[in-house]
C-alpha atoms as a PDB file:
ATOM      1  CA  UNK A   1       9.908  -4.100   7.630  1.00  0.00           C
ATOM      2  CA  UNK A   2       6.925  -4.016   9.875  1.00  0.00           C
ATOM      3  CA  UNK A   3       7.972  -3.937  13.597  1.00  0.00           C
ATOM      4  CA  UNK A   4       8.359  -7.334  15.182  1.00  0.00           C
ATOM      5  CA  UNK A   5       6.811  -9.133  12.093  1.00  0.00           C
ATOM      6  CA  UNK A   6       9.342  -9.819   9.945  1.00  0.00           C
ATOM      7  CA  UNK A   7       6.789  -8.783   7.047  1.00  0.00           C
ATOM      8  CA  UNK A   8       8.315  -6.307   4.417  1.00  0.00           C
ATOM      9  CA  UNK A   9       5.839  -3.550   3.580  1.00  0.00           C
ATOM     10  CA  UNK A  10       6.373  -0.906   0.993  1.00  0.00           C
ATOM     11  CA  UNK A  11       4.825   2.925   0.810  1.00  0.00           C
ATOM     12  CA  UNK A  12       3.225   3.257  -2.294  1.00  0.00           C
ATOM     13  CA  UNK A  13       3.061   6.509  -4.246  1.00  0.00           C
ATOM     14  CA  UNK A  14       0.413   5.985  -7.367  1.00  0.00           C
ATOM     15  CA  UNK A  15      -0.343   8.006 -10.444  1.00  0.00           C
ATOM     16  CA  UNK A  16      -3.149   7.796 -12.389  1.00  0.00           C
ATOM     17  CA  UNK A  17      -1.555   8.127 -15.670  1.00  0.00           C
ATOM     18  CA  UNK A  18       0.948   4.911 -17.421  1.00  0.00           C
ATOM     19  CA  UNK A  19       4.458   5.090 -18.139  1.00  0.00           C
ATOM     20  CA  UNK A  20       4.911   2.648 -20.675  1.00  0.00           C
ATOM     21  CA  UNK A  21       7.755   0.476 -19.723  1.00  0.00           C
ATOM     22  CA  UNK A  22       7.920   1.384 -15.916  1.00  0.00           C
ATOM     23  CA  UNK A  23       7.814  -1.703 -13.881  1.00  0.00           C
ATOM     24  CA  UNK A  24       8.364  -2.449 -10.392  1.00  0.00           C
ATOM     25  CA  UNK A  25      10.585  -5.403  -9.188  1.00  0.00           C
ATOM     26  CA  UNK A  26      10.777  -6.414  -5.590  1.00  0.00           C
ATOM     27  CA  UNK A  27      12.632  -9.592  -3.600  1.00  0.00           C
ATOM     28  CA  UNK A  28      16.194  -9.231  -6.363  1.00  0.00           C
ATOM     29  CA  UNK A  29      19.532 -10.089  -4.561  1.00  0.00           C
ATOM     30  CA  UNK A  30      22.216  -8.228  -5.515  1.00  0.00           C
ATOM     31  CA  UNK A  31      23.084  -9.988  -8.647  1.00  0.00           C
ATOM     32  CA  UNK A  32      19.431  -9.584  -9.742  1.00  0.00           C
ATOM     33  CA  UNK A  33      19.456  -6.062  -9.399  1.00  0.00           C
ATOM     34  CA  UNK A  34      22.766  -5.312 -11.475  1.00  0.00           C
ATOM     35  CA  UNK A  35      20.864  -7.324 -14.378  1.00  0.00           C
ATOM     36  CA  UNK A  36      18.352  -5.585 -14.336  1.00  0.00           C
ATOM     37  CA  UNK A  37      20.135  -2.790 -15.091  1.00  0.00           C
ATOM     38  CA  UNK A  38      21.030  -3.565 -18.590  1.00  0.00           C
ATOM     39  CA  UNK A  39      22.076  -0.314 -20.119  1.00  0.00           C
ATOM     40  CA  UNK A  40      18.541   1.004 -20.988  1.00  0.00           C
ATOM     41  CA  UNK A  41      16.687   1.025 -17.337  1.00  0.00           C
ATOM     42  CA  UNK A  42      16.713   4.102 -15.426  1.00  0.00           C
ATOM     43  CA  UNK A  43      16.222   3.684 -11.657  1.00  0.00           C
ATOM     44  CA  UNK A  44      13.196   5.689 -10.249  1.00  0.00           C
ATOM     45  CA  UNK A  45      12.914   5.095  -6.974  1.00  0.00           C
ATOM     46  CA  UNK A  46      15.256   1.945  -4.957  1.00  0.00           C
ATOM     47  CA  UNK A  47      14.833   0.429  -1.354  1.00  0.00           C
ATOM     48  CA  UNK A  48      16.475  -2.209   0.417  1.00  0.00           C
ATOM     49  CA  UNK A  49      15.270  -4.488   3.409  1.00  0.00           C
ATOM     50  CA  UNK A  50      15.944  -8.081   5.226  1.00  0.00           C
ATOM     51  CA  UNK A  51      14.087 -10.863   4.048  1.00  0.00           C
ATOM     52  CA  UNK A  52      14.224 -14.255   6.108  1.00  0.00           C
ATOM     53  CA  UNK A  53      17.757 -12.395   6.875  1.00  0.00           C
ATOM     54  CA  UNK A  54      18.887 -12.008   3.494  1.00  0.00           C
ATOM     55  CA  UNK A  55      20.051  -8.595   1.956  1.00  0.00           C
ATOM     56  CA  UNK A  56      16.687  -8.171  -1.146  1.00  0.00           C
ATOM     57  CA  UNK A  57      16.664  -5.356  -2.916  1.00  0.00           C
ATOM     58  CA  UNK A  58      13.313  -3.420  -4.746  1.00  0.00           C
ATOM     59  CA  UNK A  59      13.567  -0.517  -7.829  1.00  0.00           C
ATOM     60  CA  UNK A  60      10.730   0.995  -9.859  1.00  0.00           C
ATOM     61  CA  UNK A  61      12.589   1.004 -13.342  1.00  0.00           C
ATOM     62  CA  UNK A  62      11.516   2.792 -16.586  1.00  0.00           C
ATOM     63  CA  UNK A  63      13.376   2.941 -20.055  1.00  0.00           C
ATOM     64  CA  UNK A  64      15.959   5.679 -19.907  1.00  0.00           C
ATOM     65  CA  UNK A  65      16.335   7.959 -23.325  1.00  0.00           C
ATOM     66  CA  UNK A  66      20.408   8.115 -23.111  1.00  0.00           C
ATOM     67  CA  UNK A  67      21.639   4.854 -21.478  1.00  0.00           C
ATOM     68  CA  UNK A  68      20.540   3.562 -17.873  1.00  0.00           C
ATOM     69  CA  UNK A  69      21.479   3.215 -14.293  1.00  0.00           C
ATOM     70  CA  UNK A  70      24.555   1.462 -12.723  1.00  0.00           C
ATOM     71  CA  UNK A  71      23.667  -0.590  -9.400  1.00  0.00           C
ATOM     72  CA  UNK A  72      26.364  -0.596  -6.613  1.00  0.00           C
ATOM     73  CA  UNK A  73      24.378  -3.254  -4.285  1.00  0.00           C
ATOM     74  CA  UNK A  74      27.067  -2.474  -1.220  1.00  0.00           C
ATOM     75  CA  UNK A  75      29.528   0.536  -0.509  1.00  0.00           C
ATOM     76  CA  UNK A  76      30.704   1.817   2.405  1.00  0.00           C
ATOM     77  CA  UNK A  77      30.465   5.445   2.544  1.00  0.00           C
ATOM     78  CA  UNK A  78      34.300   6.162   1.990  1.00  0.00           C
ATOM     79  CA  UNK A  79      34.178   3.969  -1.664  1.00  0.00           C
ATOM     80  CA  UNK A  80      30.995   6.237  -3.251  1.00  0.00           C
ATOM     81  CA  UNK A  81      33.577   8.382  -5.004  1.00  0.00           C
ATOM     82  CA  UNK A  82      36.097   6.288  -5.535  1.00  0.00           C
ATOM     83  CA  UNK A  83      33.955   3.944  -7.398  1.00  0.00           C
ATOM     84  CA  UNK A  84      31.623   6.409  -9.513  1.00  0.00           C
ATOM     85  CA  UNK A  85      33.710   9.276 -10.052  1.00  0.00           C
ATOM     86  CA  UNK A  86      36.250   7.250 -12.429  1.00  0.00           C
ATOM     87  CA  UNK A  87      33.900   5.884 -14.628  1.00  0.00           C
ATOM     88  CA  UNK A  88      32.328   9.236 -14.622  1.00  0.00           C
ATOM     89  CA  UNK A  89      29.103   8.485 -12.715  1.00  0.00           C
ATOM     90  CA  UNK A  90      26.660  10.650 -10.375  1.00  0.00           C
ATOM     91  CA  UNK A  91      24.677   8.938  -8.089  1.00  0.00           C
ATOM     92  CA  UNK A  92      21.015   9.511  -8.627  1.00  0.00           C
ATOM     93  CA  UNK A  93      19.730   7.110  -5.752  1.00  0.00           C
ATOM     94  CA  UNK A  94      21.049   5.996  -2.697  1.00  0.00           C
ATOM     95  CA  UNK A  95      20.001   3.619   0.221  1.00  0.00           C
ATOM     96  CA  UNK A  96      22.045   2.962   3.624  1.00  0.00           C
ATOM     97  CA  UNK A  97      21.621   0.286   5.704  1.00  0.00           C
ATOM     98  CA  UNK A  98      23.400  -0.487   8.803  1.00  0.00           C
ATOM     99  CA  UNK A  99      25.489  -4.098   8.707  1.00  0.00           C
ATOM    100  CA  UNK A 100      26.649  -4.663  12.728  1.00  0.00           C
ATOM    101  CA  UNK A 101      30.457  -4.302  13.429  1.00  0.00           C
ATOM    102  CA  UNK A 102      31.067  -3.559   9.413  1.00  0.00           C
ATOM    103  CA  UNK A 103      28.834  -0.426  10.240  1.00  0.00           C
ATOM    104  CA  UNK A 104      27.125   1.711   6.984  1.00  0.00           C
ATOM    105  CA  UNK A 105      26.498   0.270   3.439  1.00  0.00           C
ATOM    106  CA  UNK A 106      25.038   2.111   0.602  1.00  0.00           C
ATOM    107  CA  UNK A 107      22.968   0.512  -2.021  1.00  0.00           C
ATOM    108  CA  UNK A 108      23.917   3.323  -5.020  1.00  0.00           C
ATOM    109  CA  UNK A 109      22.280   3.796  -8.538  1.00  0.00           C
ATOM    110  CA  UNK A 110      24.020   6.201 -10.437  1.00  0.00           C
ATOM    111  CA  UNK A 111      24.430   7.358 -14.158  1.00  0.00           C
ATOM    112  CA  UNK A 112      26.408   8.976 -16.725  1.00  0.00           C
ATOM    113  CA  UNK A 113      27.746  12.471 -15.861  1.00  0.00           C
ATOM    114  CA  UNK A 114      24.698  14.463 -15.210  1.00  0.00           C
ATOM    115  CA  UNK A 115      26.062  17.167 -13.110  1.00  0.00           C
ATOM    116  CA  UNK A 116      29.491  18.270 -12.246  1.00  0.00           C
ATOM    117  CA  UNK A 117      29.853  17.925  -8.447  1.00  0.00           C
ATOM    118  CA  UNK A 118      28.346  15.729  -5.668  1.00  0.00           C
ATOM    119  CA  UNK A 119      28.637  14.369  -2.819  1.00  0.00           C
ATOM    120  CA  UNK A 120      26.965  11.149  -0.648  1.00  0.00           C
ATOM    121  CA  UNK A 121      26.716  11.842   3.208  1.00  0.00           C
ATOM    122  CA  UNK A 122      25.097   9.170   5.576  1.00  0.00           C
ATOM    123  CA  UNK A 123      23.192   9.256   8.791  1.00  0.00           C
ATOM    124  CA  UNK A 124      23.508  12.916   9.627  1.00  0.00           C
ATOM    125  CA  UNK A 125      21.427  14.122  12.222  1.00  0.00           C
ATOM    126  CA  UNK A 126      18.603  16.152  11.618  1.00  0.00           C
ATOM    127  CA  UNK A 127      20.186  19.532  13.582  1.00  0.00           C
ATOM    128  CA  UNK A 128      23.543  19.162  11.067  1.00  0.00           C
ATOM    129  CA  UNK A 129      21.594  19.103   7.378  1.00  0.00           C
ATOM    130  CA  UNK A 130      21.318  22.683   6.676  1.00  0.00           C
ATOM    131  CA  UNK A 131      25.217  23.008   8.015  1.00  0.00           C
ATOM    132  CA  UNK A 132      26.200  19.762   5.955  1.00  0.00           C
ATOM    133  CA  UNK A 133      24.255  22.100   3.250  1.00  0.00           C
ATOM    134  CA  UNK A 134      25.836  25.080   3.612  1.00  0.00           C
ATOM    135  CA  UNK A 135      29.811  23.833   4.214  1.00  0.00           C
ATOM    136  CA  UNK A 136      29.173  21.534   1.139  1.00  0.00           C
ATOM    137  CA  UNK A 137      27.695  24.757  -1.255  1.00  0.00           C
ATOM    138  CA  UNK A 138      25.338  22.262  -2.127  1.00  0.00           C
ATOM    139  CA  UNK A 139      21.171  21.460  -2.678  1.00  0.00           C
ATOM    140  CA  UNK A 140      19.702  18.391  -2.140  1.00  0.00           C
ATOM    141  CA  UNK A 141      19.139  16.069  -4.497  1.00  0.00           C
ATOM    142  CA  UNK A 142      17.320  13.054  -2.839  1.00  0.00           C
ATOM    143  CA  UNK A 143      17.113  11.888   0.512  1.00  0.00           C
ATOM    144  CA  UNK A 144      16.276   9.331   2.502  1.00  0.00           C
ATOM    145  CA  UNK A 145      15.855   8.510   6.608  1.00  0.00           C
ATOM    146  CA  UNK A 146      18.252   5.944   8.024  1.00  0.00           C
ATOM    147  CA  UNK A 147      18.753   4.867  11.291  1.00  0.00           C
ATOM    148  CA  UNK A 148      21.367   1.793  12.656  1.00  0.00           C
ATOM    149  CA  UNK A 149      19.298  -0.921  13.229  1.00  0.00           C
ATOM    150  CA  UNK A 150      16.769  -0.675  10.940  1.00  0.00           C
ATOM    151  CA  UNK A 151      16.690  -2.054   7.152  1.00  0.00           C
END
């Protein structure tokens, strides 16, 4: 959201070549965005902002080749595992947002088993990443900036 305007605005990256089938989707509520994800659409890239004060939800979504995304619109940090890991998910996306006294929510995409262990941390400061990195034995995989407060 642009500061003090209440306008959404996105960062676009472009390429110059088409993916047939990718589409971009912008504005969904929560219920939108688990349609959309009907078995076959793969999650690129996902954000999530206020609108008006409303929760929306944007994806960039492209045909998957073996089965598509899963969208968990709101989880707090301690449910990531205990939701995916069950039904034998890895979360390939992940958005937090801050929601006052209920504190951190993730907005998670996720799909089918493709690796064997993960793990979701949220708002760790910039000085503790390569030590989250390093206690974990683990590389990043995506990333994104929070900050309470903001989207």
């Amino acid at each position: 959201m642009l500061p003090r305007s209440g306008v959404v605005g996105f960062t676009l990256v472009l390429e110059a070549q088409s993916c047939p089938g990718r589409a971009v989707h912008t504005d969904l509520s929560a219920d939108e965005s688990t349609a959309l994800l009907n078995g076959d659409q793969v999650v690129v890239n996902l954000a999530t902002y206020l609108r008006d004060g409303s929760r929306c939800f944007a994806a960039i979504v492209e045909p998957g080749d073996s089965g598509g995304s899963v969208f968990f619109p709101s989880l707090n940090p301690e449910e990531v595992r205990t939701t995916l890991g069950p039904r034998g998910l890895i979360p390939t996306r992940a958005r937090a947002y801050h929601v006052g006294p209920a504190g951190w929510r993730l907005a998670v995409s996720a799909e089918r088993g493709r690796g064997t262990s993960w793990s979701v941390v949220v708002d760790v400061d910039v000085d503790d990443v390569a030590e989250r990195l390093e206690k974990l034995q683990a590389y990043p995989f995506h990333w994104t900036w929070t900050r309470a407060g903001m989207v």
